[in-house]
C-alpha atoms as a PDB file:
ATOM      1  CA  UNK A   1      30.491  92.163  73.330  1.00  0.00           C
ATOM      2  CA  UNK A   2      27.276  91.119  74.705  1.00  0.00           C
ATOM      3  CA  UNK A   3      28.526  88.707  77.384  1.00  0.00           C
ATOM      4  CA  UNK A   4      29.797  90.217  80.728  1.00  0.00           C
ATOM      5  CA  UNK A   5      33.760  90.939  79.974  1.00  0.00           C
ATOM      6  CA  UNK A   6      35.988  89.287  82.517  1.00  0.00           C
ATOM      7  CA  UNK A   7      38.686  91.872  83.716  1.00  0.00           C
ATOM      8  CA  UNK A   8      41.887  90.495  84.907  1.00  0.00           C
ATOM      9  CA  UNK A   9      44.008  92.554  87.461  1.00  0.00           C
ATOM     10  CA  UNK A  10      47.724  91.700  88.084  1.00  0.00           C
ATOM     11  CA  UNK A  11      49.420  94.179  91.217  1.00  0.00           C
ATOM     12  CA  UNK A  12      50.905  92.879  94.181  1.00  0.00           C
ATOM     13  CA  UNK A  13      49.337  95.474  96.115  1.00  0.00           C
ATOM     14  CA  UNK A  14      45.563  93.962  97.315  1.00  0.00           C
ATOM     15  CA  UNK A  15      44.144  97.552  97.882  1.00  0.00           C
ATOM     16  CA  UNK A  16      44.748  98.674  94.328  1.00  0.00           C
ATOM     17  CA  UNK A  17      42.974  95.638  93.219  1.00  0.00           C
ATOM     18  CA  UNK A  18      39.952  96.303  95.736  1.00  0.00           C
ATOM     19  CA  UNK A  19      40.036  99.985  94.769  1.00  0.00           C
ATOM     20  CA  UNK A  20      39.343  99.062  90.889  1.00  0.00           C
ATOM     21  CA  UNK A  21      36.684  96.849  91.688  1.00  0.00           C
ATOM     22  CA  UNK A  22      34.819  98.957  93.335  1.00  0.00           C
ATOM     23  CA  UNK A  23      35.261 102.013  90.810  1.00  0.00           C
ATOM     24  CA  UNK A  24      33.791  99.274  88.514  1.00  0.00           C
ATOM     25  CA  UNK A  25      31.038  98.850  90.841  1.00  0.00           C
ATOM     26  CA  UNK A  26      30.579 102.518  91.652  1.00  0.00           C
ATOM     27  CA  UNK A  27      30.739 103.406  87.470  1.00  0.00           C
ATOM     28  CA  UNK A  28      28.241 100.384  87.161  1.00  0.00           C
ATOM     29  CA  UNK A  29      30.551  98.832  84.676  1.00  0.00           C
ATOM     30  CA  UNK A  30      29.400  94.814  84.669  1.00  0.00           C
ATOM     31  CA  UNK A  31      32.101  92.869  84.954  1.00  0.00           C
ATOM     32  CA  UNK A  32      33.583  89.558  86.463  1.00  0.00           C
ATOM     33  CA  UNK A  33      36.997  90.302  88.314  1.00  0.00           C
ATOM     34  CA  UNK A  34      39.949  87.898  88.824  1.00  0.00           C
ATOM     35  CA  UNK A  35      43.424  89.329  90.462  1.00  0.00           C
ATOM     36  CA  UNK A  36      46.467  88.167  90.951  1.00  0.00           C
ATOM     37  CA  UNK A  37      49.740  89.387  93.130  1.00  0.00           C
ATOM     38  CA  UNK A  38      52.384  88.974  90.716  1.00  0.00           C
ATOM     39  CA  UNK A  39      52.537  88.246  86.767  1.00  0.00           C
ATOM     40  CA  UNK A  40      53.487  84.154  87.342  1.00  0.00           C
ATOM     41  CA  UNK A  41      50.627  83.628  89.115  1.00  0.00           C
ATOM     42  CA  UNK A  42      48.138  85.174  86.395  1.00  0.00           C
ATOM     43  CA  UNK A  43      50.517  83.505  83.996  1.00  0.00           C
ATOM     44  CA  UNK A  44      50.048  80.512  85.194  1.00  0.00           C
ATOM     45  CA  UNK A  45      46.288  80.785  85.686  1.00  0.00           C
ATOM     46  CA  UNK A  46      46.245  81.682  81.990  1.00  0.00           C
ATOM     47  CA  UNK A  47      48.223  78.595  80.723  1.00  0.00           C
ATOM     48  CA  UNK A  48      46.062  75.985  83.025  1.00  0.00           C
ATOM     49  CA  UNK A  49      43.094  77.817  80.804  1.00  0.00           C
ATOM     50  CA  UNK A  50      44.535  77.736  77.340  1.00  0.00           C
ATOM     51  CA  UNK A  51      41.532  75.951  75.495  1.00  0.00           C
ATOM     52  CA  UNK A  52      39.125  77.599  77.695  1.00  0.00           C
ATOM     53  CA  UNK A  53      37.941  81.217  76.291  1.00  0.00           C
ATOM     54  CA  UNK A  54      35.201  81.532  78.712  1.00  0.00           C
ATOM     55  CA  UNK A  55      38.086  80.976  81.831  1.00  0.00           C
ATOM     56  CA  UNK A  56      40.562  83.588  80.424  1.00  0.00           C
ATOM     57  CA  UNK A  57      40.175  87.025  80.701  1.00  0.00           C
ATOM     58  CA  UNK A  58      39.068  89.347  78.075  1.00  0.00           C
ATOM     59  CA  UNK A  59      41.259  92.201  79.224  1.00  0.00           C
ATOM     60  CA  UNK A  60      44.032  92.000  81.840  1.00  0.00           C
ATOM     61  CA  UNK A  61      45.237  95.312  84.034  1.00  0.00           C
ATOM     62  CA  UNK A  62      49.283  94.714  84.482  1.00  0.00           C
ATOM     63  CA  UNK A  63      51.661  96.987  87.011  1.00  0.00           C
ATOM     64  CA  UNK A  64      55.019  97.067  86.047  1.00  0.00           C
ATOM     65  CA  UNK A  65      56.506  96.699  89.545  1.00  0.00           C
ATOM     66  CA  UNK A  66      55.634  93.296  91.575  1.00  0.00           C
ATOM     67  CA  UNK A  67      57.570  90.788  92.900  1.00  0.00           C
ATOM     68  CA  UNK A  68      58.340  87.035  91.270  1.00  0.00           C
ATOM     69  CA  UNK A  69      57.477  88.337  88.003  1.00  0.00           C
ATOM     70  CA  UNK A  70      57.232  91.918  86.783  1.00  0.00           C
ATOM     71  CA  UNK A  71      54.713  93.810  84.139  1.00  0.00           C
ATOM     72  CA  UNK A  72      57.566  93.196  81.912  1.00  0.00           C
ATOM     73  CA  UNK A  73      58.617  89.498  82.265  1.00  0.00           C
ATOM     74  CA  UNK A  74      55.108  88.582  82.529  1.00  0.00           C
ATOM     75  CA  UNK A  75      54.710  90.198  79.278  1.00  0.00           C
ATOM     76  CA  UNK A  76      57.607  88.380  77.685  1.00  0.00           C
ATOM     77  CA  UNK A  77      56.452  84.847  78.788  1.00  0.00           C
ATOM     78  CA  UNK A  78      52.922  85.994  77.848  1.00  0.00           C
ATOM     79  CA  UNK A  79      54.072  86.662  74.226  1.00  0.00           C
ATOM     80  CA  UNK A  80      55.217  83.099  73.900  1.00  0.00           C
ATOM     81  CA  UNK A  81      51.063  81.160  74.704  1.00  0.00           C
ATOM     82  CA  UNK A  82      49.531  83.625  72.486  1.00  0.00           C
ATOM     83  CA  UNK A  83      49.362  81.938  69.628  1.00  0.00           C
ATOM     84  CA  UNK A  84      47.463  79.028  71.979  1.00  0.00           C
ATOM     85  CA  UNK A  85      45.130  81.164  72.718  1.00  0.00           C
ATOM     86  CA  UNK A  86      41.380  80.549  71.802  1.00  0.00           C
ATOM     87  CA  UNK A  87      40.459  84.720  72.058  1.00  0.00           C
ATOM     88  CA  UNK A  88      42.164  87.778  72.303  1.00  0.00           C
ATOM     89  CA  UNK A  89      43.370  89.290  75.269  1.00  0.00           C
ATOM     90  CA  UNK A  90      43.570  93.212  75.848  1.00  0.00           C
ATOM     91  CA  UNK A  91      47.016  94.485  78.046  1.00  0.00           C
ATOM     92  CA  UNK A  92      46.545  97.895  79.412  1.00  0.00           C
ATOM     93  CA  UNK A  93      49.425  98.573  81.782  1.00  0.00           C
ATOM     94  CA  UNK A  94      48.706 100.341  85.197  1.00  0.00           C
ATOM     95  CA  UNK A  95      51.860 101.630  86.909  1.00  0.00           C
ATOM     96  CA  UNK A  96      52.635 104.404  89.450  1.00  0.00           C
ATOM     97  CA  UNK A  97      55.950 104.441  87.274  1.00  0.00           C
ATOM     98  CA  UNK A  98      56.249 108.110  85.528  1.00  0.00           C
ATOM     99  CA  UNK A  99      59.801 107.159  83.785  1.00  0.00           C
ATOM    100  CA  UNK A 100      59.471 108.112  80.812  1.00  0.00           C
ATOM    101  CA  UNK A 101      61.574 104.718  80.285  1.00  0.00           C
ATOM    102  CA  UNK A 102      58.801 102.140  81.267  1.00  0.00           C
ATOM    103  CA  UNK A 103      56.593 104.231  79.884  1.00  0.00           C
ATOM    104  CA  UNK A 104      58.257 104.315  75.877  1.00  0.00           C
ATOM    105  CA  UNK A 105      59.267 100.356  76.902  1.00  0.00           C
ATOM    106  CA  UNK A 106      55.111  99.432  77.797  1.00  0.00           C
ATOM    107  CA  UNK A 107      53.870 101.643  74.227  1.00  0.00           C
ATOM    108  CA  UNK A 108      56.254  99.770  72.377  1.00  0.00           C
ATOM    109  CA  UNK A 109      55.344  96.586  73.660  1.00  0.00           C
ATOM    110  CA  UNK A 110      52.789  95.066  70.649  1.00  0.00           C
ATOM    111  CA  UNK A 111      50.707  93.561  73.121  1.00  0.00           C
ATOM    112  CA  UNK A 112      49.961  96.402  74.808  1.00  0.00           C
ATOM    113  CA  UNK A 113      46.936  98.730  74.343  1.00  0.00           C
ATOM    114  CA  UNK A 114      47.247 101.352  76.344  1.00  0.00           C
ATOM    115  CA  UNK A 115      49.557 102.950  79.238  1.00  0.00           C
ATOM    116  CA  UNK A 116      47.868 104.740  82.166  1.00  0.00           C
ATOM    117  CA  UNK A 117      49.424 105.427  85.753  1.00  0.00           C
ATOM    118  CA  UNK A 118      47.934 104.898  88.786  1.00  0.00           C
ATOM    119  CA  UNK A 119      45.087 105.551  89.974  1.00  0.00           C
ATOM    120  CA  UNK A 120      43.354 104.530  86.970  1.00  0.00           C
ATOM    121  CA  UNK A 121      40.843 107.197  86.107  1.00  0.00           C
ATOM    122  CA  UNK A 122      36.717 106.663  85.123  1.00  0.00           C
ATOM    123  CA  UNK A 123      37.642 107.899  81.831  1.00  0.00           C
ATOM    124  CA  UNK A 124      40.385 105.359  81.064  1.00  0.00           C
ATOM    125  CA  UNK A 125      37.952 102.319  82.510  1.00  0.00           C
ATOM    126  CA  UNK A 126      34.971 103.766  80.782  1.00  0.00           C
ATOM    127  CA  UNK A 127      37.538 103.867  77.408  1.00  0.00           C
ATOM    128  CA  UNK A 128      38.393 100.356  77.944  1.00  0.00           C
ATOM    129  CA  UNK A 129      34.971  99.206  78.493  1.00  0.00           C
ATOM    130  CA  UNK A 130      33.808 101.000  75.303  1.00  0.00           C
ATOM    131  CA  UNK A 131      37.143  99.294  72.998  1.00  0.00           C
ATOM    132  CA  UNK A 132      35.571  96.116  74.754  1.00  0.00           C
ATOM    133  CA  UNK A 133      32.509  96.234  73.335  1.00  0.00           C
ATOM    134  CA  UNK A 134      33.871  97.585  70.423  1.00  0.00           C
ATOM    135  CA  UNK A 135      35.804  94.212  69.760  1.00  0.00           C
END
């Protein structure tokens, strides 16, 4: 991927969000950020933007527990636009959760990549950057 990816993060809680940003910044990973407090309002974004690749995000960071609508509802509804979409998104959830229950739930879920818990680690961002420009 040559262009500049466009990371998507979806957690109610705003410092999270700042936090990954600026690892992102700090790791000197280029990337244009969009967030979002709860999964209808990235959900939403994403179906004002169907025929608009450039708009949606290339890979989208999803906690499991927000309010409105969860990791897992947002993932549901998600499921049923992505056949409308014009490119295809990455899912890597990002939850404090350790139950083994969301966690066997989230790696059965097709459309997600990846499972890490919170914080997210350089490592895991470096991995997604390199499957990004893998893609």
């Amino acid at each position: 991927m040559s262009k500049t990816p466009k990371i998507c993060i979806i957690d109610d809680d705003y410092i999270y969000r700042y936090t990954v940003v600026k690892k992102m910044e700090n790791m000197r990973l280029d990337a244009n950020t969009m967030d979002f407090e709860d999964g209808e309002e990235a959900l939403n974004y994403i179906t004002d933007h169907l025929d608009s690749d450039t708009e949606l995000p290339d890979v989208i960071f999803l906690d499991i527990d927000m309010p409105v609508m969860d990791g897992f509802q947002f993932l549901k509804e998600f499921d049923k636009i992505r056949h409308q979409l014009k490119k295809k998104i990455s899912i890597y959830m990002i939850s404090s959760s350790l139950d083994p229950i969301d966690i066997d739930r989230a790696k059965r879920a097709n459309e997600i990549c990846d499972y890490f818990v919170k914080p997210i680690k350089t490592e895991q961002l470096e991995l997604v950057f390199t499957q990004l420009k893998a893609s």
